[in-house]
PDB file of N, CA and C in Angstrom:
ATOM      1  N   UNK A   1    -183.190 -13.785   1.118  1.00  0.00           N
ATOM      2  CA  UNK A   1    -182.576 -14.765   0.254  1.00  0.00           C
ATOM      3  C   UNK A   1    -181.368 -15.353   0.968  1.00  0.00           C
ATOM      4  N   UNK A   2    -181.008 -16.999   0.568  1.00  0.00           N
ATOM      5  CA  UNK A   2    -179.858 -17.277   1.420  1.00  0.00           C
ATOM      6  C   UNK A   2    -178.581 -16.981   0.875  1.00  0.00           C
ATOM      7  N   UNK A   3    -177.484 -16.283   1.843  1.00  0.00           N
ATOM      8  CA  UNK A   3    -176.373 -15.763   1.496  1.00  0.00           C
ATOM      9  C   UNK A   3    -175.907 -16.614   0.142  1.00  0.00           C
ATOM     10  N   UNK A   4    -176.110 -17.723   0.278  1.00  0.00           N
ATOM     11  CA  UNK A   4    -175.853 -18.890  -0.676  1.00  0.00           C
ATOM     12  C   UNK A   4    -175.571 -18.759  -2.101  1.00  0.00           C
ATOM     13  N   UNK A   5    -176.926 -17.895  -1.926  1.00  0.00           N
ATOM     14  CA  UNK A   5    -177.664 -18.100  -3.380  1.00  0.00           C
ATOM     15  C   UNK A   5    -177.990 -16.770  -3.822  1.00  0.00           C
ATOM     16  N   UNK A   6    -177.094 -15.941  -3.528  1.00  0.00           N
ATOM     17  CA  UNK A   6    -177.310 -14.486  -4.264  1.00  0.00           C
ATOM     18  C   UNK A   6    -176.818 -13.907  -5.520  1.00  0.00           C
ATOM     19  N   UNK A   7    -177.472 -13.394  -6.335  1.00  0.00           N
ATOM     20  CA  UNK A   7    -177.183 -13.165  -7.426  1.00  0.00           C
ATOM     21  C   UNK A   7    -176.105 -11.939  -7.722  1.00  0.00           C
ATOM     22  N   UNK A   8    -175.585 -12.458  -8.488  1.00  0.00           N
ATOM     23  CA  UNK A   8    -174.326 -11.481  -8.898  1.00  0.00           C
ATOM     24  C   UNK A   8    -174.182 -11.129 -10.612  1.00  0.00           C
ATOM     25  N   UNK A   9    -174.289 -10.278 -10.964  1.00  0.00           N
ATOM     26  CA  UNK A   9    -173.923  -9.875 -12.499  1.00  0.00           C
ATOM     27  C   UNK A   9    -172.531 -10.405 -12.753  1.00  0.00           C
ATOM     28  N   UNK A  10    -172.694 -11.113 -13.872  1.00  0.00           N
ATOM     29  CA  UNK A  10    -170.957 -11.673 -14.774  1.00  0.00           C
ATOM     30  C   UNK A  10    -170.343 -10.070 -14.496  1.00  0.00           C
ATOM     31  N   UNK A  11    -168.928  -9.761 -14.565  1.00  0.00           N
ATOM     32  CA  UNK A  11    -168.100  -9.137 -14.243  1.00  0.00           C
ATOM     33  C   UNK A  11    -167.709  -9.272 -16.207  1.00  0.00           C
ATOM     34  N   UNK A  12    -167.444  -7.877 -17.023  1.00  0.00           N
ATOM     35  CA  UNK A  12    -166.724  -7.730 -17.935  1.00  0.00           C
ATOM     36  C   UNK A  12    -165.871  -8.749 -18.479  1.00  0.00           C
ATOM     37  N   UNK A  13    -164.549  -9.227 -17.619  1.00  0.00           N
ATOM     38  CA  UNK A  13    -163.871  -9.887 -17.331  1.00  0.00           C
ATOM     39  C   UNK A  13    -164.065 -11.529 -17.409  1.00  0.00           C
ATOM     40  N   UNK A  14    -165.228 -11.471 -16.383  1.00  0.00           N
ATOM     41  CA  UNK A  14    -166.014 -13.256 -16.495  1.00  0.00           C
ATOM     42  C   UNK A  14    -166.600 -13.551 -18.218  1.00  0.00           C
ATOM     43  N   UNK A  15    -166.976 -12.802 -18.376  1.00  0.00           N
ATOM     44  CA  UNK A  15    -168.207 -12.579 -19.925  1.00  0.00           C
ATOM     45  C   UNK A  15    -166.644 -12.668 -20.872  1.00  0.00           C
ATOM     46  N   UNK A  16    -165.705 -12.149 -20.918  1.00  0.00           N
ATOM     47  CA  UNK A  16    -164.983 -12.673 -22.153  1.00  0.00           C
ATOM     48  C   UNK A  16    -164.717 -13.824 -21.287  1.00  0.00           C
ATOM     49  N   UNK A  17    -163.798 -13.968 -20.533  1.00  0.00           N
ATOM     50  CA  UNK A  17    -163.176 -15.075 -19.863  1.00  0.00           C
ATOM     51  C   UNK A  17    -164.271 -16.192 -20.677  1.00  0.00           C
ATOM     52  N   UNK A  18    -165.703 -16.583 -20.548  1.00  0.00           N
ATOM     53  CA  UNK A  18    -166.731 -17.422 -20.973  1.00  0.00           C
ATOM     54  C   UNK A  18    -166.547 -17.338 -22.327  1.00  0.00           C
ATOM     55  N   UNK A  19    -166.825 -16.352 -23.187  1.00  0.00           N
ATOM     56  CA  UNK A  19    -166.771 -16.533 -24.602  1.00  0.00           C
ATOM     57  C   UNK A  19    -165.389 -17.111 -25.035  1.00  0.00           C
ATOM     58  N   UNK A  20    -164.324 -16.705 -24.571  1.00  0.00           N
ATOM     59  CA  UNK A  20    -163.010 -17.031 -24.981  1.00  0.00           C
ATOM     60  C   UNK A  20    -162.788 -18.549 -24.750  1.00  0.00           C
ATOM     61  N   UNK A  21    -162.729 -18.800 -23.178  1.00  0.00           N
ATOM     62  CA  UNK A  21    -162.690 -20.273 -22.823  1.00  0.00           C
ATOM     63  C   UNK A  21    -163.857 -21.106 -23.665  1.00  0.00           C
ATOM     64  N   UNK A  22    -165.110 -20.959 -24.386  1.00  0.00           N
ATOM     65  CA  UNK A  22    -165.591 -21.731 -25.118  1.00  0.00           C
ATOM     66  C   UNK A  22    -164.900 -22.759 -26.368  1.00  0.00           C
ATOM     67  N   UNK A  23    -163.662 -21.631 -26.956  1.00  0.00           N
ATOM     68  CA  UNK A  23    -162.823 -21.996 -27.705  1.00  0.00           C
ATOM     69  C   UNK A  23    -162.049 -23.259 -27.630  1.00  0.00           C
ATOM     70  N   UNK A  24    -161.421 -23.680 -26.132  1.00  0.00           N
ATOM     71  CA  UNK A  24    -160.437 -24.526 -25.843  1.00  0.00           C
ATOM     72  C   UNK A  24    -161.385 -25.361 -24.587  1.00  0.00           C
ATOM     73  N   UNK A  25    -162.080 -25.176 -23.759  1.00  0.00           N
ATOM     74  CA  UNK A  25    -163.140 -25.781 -22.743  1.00  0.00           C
ATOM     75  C   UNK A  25    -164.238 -26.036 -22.970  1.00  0.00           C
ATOM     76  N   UNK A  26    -164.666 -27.209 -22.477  1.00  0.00           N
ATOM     77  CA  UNK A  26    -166.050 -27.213 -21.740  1.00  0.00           C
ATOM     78  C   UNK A  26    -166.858 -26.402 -20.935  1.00  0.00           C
ATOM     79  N   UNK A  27    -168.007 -26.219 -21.208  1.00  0.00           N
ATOM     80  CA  UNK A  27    -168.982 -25.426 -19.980  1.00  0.00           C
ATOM     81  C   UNK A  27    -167.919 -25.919 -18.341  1.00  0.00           C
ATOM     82  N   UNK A  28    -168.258 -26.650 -18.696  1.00  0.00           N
ATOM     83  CA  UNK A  28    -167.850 -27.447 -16.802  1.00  0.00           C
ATOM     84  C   UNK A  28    -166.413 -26.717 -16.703  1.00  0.00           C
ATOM     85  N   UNK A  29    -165.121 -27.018 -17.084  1.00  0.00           N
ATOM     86  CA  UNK A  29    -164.027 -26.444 -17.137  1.00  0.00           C
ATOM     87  C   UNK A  29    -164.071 -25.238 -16.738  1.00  0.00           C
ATOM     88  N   UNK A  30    -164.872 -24.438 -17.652  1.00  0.00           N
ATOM     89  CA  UNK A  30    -164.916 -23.054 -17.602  1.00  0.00           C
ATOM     90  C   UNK A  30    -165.579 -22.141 -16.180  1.00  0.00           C
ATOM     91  N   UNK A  31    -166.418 -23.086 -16.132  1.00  0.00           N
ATOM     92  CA  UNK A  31    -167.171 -22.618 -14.454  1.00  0.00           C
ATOM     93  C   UNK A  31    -166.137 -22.924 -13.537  1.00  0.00           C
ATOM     94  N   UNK A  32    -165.279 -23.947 -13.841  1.00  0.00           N
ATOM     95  CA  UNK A  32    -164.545 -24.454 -12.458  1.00  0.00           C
ATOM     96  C   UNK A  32    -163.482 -23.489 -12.454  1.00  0.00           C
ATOM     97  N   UNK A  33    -162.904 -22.786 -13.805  1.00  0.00           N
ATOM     98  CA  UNK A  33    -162.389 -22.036 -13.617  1.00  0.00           C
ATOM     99  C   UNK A  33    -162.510 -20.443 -12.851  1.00  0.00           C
ATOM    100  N   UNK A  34    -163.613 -20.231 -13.169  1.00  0.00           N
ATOM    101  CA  UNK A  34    -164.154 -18.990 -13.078  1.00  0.00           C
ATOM    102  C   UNK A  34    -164.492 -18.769 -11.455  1.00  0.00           C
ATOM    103  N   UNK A  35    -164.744 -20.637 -10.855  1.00  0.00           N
ATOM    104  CA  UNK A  35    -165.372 -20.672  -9.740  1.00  0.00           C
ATOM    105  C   UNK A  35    -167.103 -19.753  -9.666  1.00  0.00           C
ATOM    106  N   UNK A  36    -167.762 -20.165 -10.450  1.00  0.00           N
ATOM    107  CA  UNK A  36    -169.010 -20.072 -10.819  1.00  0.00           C
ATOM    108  C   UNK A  36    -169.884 -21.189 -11.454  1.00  0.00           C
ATOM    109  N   UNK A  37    -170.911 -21.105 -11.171  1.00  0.00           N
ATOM    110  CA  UNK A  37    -172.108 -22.267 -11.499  1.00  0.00           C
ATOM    111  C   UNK A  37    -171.819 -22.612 -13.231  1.00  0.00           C
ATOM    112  N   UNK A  38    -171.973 -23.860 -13.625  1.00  0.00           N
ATOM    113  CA  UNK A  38    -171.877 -24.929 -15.092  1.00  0.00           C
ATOM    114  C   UNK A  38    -173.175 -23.865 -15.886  1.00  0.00           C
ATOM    115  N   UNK A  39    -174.553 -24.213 -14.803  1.00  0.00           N
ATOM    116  CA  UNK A  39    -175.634 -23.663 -15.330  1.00  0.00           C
ATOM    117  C   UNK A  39    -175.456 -21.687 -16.295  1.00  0.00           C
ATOM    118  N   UNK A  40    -174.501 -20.800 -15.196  1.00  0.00           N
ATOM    119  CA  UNK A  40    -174.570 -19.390 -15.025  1.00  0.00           C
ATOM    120  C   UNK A  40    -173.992 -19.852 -16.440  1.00  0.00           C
ATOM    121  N   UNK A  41    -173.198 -20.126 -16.752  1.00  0.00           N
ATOM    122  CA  UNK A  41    -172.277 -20.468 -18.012  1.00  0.00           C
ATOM    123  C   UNK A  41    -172.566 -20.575 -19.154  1.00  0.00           C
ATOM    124  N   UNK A  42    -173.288 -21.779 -19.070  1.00  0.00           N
ATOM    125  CA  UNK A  42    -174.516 -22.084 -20.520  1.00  0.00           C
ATOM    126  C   UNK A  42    -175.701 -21.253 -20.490  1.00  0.00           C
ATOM    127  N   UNK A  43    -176.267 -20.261 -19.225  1.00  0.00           N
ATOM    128  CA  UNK A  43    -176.838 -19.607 -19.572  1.00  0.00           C
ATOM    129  C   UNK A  43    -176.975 -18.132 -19.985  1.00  0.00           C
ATOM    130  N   UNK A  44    -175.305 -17.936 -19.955  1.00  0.00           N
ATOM    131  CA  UNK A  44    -175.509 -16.360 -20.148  1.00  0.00           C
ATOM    132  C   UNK A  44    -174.420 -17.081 -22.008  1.00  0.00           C
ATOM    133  N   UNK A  45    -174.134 -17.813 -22.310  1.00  0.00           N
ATOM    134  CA  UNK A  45    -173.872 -18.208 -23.766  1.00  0.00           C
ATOM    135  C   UNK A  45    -175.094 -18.406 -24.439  1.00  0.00           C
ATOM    136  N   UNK A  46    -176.170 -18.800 -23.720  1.00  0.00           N
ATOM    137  CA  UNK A  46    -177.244 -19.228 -24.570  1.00  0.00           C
ATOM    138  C   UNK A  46    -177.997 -17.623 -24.904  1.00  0.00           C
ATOM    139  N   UNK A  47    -178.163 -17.003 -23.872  1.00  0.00           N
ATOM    140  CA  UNK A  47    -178.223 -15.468 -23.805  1.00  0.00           C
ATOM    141  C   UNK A  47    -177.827 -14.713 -24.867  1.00  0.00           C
ATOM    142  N   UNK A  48    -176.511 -15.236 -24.681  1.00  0.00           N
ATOM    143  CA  UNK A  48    -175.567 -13.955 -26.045  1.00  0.00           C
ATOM    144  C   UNK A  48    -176.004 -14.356 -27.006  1.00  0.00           C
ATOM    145  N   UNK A  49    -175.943 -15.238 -27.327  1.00  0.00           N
ATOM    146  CA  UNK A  49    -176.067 -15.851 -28.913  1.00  0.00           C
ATOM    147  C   UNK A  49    -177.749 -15.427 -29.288  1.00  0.00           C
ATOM    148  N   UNK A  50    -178.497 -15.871 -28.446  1.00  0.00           N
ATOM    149  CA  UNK A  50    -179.904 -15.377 -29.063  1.00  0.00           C
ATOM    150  C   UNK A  50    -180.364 -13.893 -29.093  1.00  0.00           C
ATOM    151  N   UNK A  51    -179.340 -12.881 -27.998  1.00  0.00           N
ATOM    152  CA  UNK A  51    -179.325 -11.406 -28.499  1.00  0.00           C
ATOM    153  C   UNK A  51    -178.520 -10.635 -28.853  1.00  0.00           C
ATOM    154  N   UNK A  52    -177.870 -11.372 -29.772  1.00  0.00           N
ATOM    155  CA  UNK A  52    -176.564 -11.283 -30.161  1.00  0.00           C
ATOM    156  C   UNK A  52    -176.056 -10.191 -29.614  1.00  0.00           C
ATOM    157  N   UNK A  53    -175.335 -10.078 -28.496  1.00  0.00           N
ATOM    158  CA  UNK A  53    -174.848  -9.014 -27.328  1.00  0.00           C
ATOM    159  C   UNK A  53    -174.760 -10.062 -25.784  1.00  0.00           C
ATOM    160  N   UNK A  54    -173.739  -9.185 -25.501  1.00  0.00           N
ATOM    161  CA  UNK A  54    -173.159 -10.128 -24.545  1.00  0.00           C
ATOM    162  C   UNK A  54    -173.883  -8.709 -23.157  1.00  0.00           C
ATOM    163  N   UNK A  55    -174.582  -7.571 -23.374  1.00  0.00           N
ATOM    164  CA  UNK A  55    -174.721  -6.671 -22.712  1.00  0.00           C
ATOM    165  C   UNK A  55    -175.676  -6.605 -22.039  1.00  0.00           C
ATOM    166  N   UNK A  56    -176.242  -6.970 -20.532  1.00  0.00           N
ATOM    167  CA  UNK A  56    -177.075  -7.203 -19.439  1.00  0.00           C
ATOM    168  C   UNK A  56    -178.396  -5.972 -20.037  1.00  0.00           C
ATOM    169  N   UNK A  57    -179.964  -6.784 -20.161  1.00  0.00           N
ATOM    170  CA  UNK A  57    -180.916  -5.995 -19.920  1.00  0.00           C
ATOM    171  C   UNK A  57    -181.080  -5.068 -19.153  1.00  0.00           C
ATOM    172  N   UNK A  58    -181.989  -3.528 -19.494  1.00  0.00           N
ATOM    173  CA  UNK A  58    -181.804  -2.545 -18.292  1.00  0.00           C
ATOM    174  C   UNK A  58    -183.153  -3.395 -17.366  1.00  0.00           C
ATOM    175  N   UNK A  59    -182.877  -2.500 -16.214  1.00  0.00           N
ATOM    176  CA  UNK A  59    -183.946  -3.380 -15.111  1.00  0.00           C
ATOM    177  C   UNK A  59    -184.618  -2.332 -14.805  1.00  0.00           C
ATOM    178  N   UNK A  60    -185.814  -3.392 -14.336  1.00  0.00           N
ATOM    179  CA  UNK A  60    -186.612  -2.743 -14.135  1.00  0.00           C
ATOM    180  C   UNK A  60    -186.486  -1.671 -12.961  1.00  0.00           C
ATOM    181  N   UNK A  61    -187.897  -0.598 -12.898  1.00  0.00           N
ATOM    182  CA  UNK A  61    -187.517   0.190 -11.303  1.00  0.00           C
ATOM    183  C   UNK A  61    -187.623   1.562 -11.847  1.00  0.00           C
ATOM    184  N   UNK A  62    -187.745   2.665 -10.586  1.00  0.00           N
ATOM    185  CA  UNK A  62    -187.762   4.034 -10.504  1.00  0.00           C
ATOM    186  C   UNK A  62    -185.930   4.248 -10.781  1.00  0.00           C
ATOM    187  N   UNK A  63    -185.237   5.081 -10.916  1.00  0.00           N
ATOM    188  CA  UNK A  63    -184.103   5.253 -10.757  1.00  0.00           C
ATOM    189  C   UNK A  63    -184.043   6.042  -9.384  1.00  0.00           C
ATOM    190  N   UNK A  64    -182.601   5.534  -9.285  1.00  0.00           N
ATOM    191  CA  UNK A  64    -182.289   5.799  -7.514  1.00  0.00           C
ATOM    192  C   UNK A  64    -182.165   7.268  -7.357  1.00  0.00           C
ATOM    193  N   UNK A  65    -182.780   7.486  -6.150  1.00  0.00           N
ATOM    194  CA  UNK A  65    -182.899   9.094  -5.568  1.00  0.00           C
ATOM    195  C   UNK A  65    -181.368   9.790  -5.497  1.00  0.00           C
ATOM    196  N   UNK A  66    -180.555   8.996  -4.773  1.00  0.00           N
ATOM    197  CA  UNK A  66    -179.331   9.288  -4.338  1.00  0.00           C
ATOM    198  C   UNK A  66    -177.914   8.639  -5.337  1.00  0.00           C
ATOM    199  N   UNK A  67    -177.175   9.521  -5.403  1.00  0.00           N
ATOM    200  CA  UNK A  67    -175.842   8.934  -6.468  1.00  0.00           C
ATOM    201  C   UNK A  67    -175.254   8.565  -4.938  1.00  0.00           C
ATOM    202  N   UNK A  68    -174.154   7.980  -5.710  1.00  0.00           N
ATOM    203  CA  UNK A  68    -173.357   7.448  -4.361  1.00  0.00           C
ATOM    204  C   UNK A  68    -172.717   8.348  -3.769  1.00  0.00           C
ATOM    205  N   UNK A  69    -172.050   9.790  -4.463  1.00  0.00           N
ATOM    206  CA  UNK A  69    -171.650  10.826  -3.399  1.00  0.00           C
ATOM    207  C   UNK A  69    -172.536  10.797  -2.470  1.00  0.00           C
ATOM    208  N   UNK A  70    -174.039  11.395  -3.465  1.00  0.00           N
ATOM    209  CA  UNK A  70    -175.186  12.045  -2.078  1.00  0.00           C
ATOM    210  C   UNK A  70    -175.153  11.057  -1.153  1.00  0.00           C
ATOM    211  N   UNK A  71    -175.276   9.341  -1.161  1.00  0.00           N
ATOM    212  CA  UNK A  71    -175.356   8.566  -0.063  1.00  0.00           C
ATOM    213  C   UNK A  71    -173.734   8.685   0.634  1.00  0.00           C
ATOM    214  N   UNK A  72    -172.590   8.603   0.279  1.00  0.00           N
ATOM    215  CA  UNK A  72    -171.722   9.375   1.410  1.00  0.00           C
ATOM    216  C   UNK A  72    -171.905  10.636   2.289  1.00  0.00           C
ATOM    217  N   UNK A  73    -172.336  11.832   1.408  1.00  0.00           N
ATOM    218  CA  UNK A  73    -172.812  12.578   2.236  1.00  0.00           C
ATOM    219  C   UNK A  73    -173.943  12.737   3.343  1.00  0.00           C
ATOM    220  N   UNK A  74    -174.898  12.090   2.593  1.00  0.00           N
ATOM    221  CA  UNK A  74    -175.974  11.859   3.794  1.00  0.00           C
ATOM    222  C   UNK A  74    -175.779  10.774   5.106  1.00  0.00           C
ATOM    223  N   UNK A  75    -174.410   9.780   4.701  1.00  0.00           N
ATOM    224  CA  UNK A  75    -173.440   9.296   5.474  1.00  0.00           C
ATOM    225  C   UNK A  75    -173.034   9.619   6.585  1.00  0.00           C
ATOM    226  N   UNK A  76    -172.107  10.389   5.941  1.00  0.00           N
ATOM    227  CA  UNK A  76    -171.537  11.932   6.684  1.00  0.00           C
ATOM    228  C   UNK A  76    -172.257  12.810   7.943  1.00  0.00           C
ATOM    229  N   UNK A  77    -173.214  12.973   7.197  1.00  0.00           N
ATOM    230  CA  UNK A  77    -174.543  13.944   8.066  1.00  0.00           C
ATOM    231  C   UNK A  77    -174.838  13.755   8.784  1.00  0.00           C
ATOM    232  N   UNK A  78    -175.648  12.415   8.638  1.00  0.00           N
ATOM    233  CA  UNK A  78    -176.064  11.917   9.585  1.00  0.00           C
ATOM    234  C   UNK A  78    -175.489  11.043  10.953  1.00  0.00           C
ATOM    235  N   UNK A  79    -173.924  10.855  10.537  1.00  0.00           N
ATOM    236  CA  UNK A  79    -172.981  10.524  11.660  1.00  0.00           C
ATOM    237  C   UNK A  79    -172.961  11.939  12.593  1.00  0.00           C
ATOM    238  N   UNK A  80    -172.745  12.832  11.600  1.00  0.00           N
ATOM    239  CA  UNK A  80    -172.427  14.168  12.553  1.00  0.00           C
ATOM    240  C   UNK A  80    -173.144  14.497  13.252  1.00  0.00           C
ATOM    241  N   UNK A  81    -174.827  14.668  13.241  1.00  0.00           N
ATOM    242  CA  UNK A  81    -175.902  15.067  13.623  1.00  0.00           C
ATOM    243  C   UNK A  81    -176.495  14.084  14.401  1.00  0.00           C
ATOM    244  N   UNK A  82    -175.792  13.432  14.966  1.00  0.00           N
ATOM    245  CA  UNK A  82    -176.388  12.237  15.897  1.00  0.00           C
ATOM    246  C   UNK A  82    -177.630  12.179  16.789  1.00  0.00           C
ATOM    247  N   UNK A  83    -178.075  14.100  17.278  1.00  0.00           N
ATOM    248  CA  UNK A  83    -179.204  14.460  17.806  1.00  0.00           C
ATOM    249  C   UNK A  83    -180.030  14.910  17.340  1.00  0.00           C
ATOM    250  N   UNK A  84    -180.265  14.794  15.871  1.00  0.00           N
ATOM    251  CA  UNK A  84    -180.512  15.358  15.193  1.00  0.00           C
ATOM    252  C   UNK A  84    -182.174  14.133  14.351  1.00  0.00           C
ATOM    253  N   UNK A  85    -183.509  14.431  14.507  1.00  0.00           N
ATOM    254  CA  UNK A  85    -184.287  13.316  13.576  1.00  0.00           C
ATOM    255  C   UNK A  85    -184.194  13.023  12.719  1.00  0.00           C
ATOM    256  N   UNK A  86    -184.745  12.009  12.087  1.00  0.00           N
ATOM    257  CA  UNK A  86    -184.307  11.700  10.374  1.00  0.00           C
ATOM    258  C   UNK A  86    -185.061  12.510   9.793  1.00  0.00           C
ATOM    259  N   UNK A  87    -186.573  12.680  10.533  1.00  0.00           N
ATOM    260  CA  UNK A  87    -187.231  13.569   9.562  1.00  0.00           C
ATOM    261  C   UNK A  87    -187.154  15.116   9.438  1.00  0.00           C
ATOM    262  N   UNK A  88    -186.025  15.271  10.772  1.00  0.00           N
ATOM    263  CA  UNK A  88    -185.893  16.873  10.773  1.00  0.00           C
ATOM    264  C   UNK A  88    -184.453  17.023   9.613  1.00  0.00           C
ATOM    265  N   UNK A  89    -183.651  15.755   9.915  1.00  0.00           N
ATOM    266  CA  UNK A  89    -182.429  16.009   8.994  1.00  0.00           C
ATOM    267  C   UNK A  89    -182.998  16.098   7.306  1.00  0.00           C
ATOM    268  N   UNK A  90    -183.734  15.549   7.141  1.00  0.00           N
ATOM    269  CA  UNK A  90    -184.459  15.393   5.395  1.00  0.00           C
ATOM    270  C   UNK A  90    -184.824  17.200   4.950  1.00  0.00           C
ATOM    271  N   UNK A  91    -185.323  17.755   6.272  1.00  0.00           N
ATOM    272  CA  UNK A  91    -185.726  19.187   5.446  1.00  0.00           C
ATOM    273  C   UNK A  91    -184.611  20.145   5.576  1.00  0.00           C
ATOM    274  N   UNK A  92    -183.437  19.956   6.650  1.00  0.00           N
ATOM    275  CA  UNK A  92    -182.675  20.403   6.589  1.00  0.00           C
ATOM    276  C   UNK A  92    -181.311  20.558   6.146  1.00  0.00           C
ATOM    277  N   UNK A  93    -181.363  19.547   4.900  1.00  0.00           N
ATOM    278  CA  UNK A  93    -180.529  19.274   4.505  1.00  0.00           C
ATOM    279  C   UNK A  93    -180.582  19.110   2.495  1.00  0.00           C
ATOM    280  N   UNK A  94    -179.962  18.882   1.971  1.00  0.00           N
ATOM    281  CA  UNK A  94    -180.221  18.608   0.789  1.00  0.00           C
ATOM    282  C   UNK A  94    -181.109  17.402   0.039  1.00  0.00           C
ATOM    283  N   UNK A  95    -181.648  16.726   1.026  1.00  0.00           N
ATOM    284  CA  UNK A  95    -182.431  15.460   0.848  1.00  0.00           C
ATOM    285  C   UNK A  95    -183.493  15.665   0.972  1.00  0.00           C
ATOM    286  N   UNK A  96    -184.656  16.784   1.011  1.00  0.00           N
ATOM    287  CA  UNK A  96    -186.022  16.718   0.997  1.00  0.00           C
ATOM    288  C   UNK A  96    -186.814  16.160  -0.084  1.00  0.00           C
ATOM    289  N   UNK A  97    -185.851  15.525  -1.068  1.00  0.00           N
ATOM    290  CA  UNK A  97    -186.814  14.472  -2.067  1.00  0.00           C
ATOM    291  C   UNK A  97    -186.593  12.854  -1.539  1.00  0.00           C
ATOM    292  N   UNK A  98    -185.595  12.684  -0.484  1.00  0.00           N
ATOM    293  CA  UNK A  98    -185.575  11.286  -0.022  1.00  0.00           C
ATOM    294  C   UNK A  98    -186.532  10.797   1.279  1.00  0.00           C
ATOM    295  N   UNK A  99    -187.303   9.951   1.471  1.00  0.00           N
ATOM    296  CA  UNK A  99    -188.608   9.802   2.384  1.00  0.00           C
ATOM    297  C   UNK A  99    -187.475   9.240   3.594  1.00  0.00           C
ATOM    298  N   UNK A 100    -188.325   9.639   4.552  1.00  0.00           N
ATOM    299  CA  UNK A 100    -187.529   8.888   6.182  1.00  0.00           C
ATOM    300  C   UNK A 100    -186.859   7.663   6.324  1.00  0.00           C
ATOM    301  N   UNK A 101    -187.863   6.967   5.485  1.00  0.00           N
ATOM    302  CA  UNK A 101    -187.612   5.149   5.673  1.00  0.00           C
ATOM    303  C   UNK A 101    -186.487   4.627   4.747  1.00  0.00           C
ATOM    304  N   UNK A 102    -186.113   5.894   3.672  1.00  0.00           N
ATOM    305  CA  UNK A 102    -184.399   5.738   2.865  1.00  0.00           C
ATOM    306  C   UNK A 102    -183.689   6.167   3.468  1.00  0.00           C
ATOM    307  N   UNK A 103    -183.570   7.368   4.366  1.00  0.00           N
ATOM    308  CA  UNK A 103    -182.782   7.995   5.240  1.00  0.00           C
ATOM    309  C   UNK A 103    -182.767   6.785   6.483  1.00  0.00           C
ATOM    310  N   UNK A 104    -183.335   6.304   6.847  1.00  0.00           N
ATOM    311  CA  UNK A 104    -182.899   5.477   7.890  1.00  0.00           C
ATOM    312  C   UNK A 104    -181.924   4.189   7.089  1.00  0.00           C
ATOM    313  N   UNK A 105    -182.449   3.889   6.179  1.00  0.00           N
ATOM    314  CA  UNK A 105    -181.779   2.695   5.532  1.00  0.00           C
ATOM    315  C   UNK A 105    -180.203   2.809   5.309  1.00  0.00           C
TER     316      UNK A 105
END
């Protein structure tokens, strides 16, 4: 995807900032403020209002193998163990439920 055009979740912060600024602004105003798209604007208002909740759908997907400690640690590890394979580090370590091709990632 181009750096351009990557998607980002409204921020807590942005999501009132939008409901609030509706009060005294325009869509347009409000994006220029926010420095975000007119469209992102009217479409996460059009959003709230039809589920009445301003609170992001869960997404789809497996849930992630690793919390973000374990990915520091396996961080960690694998800096230390520099001679060490990915697939030998996976059994020797606390990660034998993560496959090679996440450990390399």
């Amino acid at each position: 995807m181009n750096p351009q055009h990557e998607r980002h979740e409204l921020t807590e912060f942005q999501k009132g900032e939008i409901i609030e600024g509706t009060k005294f602004s325009s869509h347009s105003e409000i994006a220029r403020d926010l420095k975000i798209p007119r469209r992102t604007v009217s479409s996460f208002l059009s959003r709230s209002r039809q589920r009445k909740s301003v609170n992001n759908l869960p997404r789809a997907g497996a849930p992630r193998k690793l919390s973000q400690s374990g990915i520091r640690y396996l961080v960690r590890t694998a800096e230390s163990e520099t001679r060490v394979p990915l697939a030998e580090l996976s059994l020797n370590t606390a990660f034998a439920n993560v496959s090679t091709r996440t450990l390399h990632r």
